[in-house]
C-alpha atoms as a PDB file:
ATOM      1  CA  UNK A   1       0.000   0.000   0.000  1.00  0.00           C
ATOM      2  CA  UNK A   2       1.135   3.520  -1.187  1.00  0.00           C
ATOM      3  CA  UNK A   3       1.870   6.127   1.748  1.00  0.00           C
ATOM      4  CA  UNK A   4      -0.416   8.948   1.878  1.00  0.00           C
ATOM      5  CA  UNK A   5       0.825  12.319   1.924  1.00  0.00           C
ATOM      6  CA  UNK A   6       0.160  14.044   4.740  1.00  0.00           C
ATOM      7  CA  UNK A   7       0.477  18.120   6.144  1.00  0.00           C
ATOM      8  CA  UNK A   8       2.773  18.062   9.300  1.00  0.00           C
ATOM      9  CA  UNK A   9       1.970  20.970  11.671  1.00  0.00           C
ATOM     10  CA  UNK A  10       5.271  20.023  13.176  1.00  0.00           C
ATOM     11  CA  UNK A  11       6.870  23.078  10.983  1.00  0.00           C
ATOM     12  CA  UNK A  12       9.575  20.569   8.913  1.00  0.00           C
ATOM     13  CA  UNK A  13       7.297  20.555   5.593  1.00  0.00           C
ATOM     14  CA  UNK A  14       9.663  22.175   3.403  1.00  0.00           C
ATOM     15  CA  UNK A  15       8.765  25.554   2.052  1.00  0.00           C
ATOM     16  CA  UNK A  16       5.471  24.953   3.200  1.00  0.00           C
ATOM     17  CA  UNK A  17       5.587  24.754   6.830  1.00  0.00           C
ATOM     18  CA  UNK A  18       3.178  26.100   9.145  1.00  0.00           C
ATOM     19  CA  UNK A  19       4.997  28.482  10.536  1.00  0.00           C
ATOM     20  CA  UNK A  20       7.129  29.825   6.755  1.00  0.00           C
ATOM     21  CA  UNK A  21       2.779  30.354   5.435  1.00  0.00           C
ATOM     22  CA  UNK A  22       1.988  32.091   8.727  1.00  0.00           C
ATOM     23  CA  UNK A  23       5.083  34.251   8.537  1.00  0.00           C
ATOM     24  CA  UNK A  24       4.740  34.937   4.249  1.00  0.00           C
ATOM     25  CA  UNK A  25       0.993  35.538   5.147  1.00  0.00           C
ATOM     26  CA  UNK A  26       1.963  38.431   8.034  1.00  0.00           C
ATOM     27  CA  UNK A  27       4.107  39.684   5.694  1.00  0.00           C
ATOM     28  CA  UNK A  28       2.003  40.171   2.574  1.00  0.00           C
ATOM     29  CA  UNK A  29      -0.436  41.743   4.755  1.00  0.00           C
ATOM     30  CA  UNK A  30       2.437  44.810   5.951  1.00  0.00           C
ATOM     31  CA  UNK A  31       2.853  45.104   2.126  1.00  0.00           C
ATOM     32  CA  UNK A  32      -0.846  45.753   1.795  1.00  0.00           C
ATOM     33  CA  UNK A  33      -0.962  48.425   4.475  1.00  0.00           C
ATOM     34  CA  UNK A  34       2.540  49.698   3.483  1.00  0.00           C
ATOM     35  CA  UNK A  35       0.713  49.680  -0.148  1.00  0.00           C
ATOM     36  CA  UNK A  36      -1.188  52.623   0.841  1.00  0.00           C
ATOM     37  CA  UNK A  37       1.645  54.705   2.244  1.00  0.00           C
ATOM     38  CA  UNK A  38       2.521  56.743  -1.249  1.00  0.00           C
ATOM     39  CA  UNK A  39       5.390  58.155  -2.658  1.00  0.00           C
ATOM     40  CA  UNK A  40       4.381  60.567  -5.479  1.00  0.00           C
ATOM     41  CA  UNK A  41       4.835  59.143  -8.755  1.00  0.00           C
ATOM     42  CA  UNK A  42       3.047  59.660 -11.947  1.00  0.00           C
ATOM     43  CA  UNK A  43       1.776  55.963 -11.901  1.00  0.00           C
ATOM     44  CA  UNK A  44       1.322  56.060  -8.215  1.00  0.00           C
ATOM     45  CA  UNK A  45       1.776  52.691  -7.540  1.00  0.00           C
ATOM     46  CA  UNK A  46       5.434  53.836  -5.718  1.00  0.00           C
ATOM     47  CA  UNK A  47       4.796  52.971  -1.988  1.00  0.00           C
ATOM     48  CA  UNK A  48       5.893  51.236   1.296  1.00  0.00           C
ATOM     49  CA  UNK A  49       4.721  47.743  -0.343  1.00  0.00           C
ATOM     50  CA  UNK A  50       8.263  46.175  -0.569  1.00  0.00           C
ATOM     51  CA  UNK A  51       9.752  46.995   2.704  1.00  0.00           C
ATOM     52  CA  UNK A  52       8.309  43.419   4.094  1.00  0.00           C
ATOM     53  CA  UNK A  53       9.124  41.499   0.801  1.00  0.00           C
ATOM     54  CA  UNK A  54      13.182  42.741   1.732  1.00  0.00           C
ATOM     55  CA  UNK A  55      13.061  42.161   5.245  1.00  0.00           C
ATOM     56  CA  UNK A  56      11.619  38.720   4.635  1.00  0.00           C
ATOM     57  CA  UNK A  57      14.504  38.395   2.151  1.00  0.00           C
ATOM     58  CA  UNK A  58      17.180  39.651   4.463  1.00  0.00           C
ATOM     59  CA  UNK A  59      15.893  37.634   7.778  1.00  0.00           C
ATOM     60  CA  UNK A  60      14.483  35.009   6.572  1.00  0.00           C
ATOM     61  CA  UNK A  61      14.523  33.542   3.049  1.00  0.00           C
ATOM     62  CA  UNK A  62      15.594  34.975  -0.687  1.00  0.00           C
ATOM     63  CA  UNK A  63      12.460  33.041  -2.494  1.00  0.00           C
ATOM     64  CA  UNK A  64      10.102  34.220   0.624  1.00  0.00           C
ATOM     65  CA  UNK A  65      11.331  37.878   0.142  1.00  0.00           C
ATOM     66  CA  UNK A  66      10.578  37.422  -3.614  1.00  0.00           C
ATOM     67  CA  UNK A  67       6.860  36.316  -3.058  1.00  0.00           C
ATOM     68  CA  UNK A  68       6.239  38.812  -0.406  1.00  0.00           C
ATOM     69  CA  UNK A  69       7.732  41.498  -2.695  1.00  0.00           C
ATOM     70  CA  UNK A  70       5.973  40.195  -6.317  1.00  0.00           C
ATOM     71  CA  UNK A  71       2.511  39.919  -4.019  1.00  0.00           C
ATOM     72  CA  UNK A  72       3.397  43.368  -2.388  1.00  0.00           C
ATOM     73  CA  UNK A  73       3.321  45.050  -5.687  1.00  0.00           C
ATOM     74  CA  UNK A  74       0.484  43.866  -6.808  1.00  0.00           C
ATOM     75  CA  UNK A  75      -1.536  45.638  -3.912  1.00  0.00           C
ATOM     76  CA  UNK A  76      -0.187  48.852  -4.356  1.00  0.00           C
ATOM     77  CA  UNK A  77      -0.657  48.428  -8.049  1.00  0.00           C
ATOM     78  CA  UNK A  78      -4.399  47.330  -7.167  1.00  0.00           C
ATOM     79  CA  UNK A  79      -4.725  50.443  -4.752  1.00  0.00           C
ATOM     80  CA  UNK A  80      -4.176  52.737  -7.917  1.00  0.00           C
ATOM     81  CA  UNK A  81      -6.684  50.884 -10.243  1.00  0.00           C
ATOM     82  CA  UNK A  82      -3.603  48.866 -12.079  1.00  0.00           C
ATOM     83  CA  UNK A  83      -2.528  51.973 -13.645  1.00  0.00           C
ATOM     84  CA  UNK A  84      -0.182  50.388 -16.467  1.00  0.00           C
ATOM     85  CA  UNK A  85      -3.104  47.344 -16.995  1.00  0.00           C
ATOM     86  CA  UNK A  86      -2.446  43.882 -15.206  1.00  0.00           C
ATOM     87  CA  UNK A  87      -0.076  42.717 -17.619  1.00  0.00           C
ATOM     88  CA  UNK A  88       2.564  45.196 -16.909  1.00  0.00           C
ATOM     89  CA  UNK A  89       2.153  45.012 -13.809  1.00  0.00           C
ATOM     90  CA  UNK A  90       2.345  40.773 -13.337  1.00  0.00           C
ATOM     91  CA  UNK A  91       5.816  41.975 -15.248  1.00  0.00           C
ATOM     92  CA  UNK A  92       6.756  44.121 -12.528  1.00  0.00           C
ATOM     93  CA  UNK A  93       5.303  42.387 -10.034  1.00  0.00           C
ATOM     94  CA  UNK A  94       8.058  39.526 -11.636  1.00  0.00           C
ATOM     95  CA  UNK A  95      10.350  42.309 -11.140  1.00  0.00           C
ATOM     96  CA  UNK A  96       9.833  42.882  -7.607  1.00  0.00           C
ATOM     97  CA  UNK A  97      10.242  38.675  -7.014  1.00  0.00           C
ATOM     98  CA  UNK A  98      13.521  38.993  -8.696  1.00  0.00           C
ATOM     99  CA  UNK A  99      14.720  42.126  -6.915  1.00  0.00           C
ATOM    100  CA  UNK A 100      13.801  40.885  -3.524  1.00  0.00           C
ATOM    101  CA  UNK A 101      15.394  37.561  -3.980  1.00  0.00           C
ATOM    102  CA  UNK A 102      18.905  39.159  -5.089  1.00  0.00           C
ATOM    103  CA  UNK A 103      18.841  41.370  -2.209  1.00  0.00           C
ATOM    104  CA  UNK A 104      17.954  38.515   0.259  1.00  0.00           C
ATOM    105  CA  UNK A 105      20.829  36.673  -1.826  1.00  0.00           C
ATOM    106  CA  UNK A 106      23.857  38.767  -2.113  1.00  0.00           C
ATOM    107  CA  UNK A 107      23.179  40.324   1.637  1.00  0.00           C
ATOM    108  CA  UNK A 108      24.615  36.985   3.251  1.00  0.00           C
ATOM    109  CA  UNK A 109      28.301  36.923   1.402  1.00  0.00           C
ATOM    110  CA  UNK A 110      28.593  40.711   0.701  1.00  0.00           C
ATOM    111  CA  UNK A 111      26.105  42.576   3.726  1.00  0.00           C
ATOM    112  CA  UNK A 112      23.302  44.418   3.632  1.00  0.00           C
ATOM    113  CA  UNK A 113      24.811  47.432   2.590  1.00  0.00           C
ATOM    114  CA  UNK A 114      26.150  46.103  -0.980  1.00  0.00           C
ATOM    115  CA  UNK A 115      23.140  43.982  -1.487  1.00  0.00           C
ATOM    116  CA  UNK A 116      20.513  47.339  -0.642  1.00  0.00           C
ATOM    117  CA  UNK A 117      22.833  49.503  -3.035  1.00  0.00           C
ATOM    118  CA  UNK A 118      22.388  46.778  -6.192  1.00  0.00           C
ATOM    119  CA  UNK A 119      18.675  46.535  -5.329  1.00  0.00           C
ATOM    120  CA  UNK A 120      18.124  50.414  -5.323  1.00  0.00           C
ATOM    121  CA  UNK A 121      19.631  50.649  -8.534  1.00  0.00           C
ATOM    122  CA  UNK A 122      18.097  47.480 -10.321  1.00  0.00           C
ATOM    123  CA  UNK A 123      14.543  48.882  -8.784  1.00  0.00           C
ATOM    124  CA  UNK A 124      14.774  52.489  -9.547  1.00  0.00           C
ATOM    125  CA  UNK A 125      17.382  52.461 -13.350  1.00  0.00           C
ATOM    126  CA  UNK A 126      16.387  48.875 -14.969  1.00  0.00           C
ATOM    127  CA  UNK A 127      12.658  48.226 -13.419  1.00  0.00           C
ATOM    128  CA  UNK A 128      11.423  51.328 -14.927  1.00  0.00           C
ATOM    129  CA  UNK A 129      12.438  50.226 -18.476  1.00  0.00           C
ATOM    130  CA  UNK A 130       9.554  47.712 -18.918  1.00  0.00           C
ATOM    131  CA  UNK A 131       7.714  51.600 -19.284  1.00  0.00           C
ATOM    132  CA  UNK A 132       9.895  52.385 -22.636  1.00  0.00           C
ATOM    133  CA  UNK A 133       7.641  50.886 -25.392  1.00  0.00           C
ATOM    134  CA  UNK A 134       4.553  52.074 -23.131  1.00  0.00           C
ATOM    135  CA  UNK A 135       5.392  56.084 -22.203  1.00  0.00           C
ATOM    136  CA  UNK A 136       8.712  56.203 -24.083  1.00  0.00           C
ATOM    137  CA  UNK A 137      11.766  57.966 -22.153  1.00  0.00           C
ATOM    138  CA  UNK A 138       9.992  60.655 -20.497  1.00  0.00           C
ATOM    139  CA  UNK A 139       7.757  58.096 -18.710  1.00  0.00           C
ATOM    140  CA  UNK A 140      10.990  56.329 -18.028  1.00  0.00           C
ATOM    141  CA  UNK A 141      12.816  59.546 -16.592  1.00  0.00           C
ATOM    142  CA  UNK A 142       9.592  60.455 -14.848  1.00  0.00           C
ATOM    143  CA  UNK A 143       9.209  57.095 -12.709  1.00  0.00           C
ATOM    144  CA  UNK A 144      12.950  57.183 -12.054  1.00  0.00           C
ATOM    145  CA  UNK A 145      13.153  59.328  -9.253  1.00  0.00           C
ATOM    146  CA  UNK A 146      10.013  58.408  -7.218  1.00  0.00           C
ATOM    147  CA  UNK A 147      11.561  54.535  -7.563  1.00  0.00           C
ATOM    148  CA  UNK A 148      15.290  55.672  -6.644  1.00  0.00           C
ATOM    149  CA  UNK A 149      14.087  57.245  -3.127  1.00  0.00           C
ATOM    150  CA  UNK A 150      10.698  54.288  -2.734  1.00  0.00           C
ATOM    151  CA  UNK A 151      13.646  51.925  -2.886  1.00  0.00           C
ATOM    152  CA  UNK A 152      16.149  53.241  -1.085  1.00  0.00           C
ATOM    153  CA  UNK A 153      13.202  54.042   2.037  1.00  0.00           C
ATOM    154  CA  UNK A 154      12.076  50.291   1.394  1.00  0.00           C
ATOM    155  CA  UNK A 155      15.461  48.706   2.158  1.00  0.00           C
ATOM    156  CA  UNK A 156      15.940  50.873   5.006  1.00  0.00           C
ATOM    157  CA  UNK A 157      13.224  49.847   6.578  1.00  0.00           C
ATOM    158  CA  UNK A 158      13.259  46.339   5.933  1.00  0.00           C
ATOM    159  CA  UNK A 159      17.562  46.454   6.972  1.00  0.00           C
ATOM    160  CA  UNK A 160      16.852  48.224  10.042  1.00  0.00           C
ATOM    161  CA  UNK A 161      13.879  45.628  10.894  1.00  0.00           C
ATOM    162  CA  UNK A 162      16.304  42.537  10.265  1.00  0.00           C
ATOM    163  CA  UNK A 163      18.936  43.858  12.093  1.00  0.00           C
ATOM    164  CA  UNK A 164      16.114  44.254  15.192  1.00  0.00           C
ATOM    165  CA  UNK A 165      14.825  40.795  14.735  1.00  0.00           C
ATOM    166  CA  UNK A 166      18.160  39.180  14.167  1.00  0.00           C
ATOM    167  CA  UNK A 167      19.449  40.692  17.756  1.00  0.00           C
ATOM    168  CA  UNK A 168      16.369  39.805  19.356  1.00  0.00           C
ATOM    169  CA  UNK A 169      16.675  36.124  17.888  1.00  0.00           C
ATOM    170  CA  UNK A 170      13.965  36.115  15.872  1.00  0.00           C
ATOM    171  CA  UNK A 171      15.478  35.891  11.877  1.00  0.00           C
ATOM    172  CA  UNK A 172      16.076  32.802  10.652  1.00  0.00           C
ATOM    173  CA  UNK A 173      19.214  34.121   9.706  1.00  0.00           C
ATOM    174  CA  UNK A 174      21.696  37.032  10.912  1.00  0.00           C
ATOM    175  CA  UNK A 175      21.535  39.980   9.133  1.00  0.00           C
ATOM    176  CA  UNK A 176      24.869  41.936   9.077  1.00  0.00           C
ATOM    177  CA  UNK A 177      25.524  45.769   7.453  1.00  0.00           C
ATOM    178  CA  UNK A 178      28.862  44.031   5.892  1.00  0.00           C
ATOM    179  CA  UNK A 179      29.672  40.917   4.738  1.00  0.00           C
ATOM    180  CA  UNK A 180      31.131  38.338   7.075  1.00  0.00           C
ATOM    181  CA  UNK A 181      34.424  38.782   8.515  1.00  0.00           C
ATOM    182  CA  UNK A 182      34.345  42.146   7.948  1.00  0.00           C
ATOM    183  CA  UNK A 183      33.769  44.998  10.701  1.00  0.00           C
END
């Protein structure tokens, strides 16, 4: 007879543990308030949405910081009305995934501080190109300052919160300004 699979509440289920859903599921809902905190943009879908997608990428897991960060933008996009249409904005929600996962990625070996300067740059110079073929390279110029500083407030946030949880024991991982070995 075949073993049935079965849901362990024990928290060792692989990504899907109890406790990695419960924390994703706290976390998407920050992004969702943090979606309605605005930085002025002319899409207006630049907010406080990704600040829980890079802490959960710095503190606890790359591909959980991607989720929280793809889902995040899609609420502050869905705040606005989905300004650019869905489709653009499942691309940059794809963006945010990807931008939340490096970060949570390079932080370990390099720090937080490397790893928060590539992902300001990636989110406010190259996530703004997927506008070129829509509003041409005034839309582009136009989004790229509202991004720069959203970013850069984002990762703050989200450094300054893993550093907190990591001293009071609660990130999965520690989360240190520079890389390792390094003071």
């Amino acid at each position: 007879m075949s073993e049935q699979p079965t849901l362990s509440t024990s928290g060792s289920n692989g990504f899907f543990s109890p406790r990695r859903v419960a924390r994703v599921a706290i976390l998407v809902a920050l992004s969702g308030v943090g979606a309605f905190i605005k930085i002025p943009s002319p899409t207006g879908t630049v907010a406080l949405d990704a600040a829980p997608g890079y802490l959960a990428a710095v503190a606890f897991s790359p591909l959980e910081g991607g989720v929280v960060g793809a889902l995040g933008h899609l609420i502050s996009a869905a705040t606005a009305g989905f300004p650019l249409g869905l489709p653009i904005h499942l691309i940059i929600a794809a963006e945010m995934f990807v931008f939340a996962w490096l970060f949570g990625l390079l932080a370990r070996p390099l720090g937080a501080l490397v790893a928060a300067a590539v992902a300001v740059l990636l989110n406010g110079l190259l996530a703004p190109a997927v506008l070129l073929p829509i509003g041409g390279l005034g839309m582009y110029a136009a989004q790229v300052v509202p991004l720069l500083v959203g970013s850069a407030i984002n990762i703050a946030v989200a450094v300054i919160a893993g550093i907190a949880l990591a001293a009071a024991g609660l990130a999965g991982r520690p989360v240190r300004l520079t890389g390792p070995g390094k003071s």
